[in-house]
C-alpha atoms as a PDB file:
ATOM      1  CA  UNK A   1       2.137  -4.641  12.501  1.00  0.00           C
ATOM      2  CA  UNK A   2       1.868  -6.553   9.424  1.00  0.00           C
ATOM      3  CA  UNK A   3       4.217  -4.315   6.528  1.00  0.00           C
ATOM      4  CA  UNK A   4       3.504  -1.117   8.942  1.00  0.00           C
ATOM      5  CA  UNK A   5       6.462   0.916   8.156  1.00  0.00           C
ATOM      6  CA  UNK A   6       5.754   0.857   4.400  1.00  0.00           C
ATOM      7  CA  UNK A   7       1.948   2.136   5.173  1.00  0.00           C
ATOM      8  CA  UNK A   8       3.059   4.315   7.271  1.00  0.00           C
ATOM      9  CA  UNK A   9       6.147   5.862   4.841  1.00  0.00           C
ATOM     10  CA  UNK A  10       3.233   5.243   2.137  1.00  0.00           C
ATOM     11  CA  UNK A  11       1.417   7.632   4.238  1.00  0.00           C
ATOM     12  CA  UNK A  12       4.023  10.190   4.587  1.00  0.00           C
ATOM     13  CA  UNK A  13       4.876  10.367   1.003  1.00  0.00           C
ATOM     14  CA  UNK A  14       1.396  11.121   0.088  1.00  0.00           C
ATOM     15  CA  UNK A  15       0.348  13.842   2.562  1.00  0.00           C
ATOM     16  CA  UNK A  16       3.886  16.075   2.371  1.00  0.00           C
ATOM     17  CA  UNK A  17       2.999  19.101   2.093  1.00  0.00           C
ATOM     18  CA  UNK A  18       5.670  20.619   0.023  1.00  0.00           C
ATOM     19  CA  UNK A  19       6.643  17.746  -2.439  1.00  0.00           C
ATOM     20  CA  UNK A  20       4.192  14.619  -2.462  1.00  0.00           C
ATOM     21  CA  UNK A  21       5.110  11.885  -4.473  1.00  0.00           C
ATOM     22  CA  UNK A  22       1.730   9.753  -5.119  1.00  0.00           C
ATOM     23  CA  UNK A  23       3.561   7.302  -7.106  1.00  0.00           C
ATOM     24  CA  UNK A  24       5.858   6.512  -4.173  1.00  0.00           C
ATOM     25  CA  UNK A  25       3.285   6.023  -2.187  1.00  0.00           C
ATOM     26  CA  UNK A  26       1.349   4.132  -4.253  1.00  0.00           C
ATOM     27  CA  UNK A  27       3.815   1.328  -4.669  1.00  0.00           C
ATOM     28  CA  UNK A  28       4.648   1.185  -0.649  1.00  0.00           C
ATOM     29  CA  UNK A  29       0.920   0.894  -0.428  1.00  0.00           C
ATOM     30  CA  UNK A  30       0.554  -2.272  -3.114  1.00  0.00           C
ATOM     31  CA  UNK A  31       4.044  -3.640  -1.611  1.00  0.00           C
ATOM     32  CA  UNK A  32       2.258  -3.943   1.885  1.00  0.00           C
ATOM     33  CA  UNK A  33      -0.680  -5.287   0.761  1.00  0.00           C
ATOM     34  CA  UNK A  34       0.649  -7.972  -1.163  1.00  0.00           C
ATOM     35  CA  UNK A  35       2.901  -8.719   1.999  1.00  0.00           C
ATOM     36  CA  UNK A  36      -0.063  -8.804   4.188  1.00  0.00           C
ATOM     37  CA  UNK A  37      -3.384  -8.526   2.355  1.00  0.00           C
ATOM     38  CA  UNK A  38      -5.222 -10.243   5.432  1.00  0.00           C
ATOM     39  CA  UNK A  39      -4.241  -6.804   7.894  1.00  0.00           C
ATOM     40  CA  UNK A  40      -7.040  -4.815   7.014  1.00  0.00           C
ATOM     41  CA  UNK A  41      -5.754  -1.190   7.580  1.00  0.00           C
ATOM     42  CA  UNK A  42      -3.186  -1.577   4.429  1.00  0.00           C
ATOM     43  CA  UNK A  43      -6.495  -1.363   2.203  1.00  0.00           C
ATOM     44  CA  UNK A  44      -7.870   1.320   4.040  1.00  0.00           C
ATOM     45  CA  UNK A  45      -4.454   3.640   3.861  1.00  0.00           C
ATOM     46  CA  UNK A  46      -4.799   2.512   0.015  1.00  0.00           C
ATOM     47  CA  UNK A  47      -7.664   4.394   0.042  1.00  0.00           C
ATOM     48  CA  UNK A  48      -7.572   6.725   2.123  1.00  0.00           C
ATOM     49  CA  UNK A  49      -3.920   8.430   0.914  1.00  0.00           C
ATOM     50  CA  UNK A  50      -4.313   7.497  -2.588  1.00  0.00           C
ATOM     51  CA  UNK A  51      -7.503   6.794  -4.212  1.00  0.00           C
ATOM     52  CA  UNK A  52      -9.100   9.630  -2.287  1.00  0.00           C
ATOM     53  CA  UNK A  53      -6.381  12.258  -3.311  1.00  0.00           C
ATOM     54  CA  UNK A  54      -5.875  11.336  -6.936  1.00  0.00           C
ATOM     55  CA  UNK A  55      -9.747  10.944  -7.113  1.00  0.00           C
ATOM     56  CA  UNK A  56     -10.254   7.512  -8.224  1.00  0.00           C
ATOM     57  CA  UNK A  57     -13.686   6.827  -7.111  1.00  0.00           C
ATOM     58  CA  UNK A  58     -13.417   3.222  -8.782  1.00  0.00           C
ATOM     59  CA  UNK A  59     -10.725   1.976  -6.974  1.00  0.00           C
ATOM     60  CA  UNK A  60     -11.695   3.369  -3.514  1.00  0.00           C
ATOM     61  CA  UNK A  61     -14.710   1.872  -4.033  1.00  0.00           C
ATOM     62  CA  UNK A  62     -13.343  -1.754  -5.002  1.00  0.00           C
ATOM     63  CA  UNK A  63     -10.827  -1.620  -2.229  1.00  0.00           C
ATOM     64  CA  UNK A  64     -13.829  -0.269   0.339  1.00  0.00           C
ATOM     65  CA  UNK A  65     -15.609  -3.699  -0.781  1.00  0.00           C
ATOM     66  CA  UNK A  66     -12.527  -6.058  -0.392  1.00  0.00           C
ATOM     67  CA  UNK A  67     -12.748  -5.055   3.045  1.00  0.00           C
ATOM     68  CA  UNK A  68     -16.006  -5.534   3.652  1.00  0.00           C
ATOM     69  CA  UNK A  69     -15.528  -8.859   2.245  1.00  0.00           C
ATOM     70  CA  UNK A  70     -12.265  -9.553   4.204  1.00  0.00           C
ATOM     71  CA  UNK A  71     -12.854 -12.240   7.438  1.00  0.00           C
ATOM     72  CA  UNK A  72     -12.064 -10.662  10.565  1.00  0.00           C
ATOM     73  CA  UNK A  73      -8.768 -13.375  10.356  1.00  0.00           C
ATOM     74  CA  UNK A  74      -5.962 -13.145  12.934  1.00  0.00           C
ATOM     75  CA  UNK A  75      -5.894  -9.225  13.212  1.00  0.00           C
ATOM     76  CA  UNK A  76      -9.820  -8.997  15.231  1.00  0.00           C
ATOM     77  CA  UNK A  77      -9.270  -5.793  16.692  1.00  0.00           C
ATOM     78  CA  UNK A  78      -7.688  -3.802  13.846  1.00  0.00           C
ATOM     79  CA  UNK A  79      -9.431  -5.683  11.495  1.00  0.00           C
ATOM     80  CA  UNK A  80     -13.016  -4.767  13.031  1.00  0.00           C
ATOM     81  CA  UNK A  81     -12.251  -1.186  13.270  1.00  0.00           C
ATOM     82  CA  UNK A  82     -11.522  -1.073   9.567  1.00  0.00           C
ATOM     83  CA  UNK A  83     -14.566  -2.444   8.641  1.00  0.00           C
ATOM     84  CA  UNK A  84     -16.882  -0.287  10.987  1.00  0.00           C
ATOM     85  CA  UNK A  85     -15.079   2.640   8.801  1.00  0.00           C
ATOM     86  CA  UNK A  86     -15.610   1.206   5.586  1.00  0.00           C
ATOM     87  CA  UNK A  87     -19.226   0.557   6.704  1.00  0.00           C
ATOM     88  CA  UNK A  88     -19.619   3.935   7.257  1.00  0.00           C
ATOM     89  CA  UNK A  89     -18.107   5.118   4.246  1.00  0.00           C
ATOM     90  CA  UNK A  90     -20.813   3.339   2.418  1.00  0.00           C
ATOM     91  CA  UNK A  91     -23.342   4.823   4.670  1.00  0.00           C
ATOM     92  CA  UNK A  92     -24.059   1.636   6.305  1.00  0.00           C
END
């Protein structure tokens, strides 16, 4: 759904274990959200396999709010589970 197979390769390429390549995965995660910023779960794999690994508590933490701020828009049921996590990620 929604630029999938480049969150998902995105995904890959940052959790190998034998041979990562975080900037690979870095630009499959910016190429799906610009092709589909509205699908929720392309922020949260930004975070999740990227920020979190390379440690950069800033960005997490900006993408963590866009999708808090993020309507619910034409994706309710993925949507609403991503923002339950990033809820909890802020301890709310």
């Amino acid at each position: 759904i929604c630029y999938g197979p480049l969150r998902s390769l995105g995904a890959y390429w940052a959790k190998l274990p034998f041979g990562k390549d975080l900037d690979k995965a870095k630009e499959l995660f910016e190429r799906a959200i610009a092709g589909c910023p509205e699908y929720l779960e392309n922020l949260q794999f930004y975070v999740v396999y990227y920020a979190d690994i390379v440690k950069d508590e800033e960005l997490a933490d900006r993408y963590v709010q866009k999708i808090l701020d993020a309507p619910i828009g034409d994706y309710p049921l993925y949507n609403s589970w991503v923002k339950l996590w990033a809820r909890s990620r802020v301890g709310g």
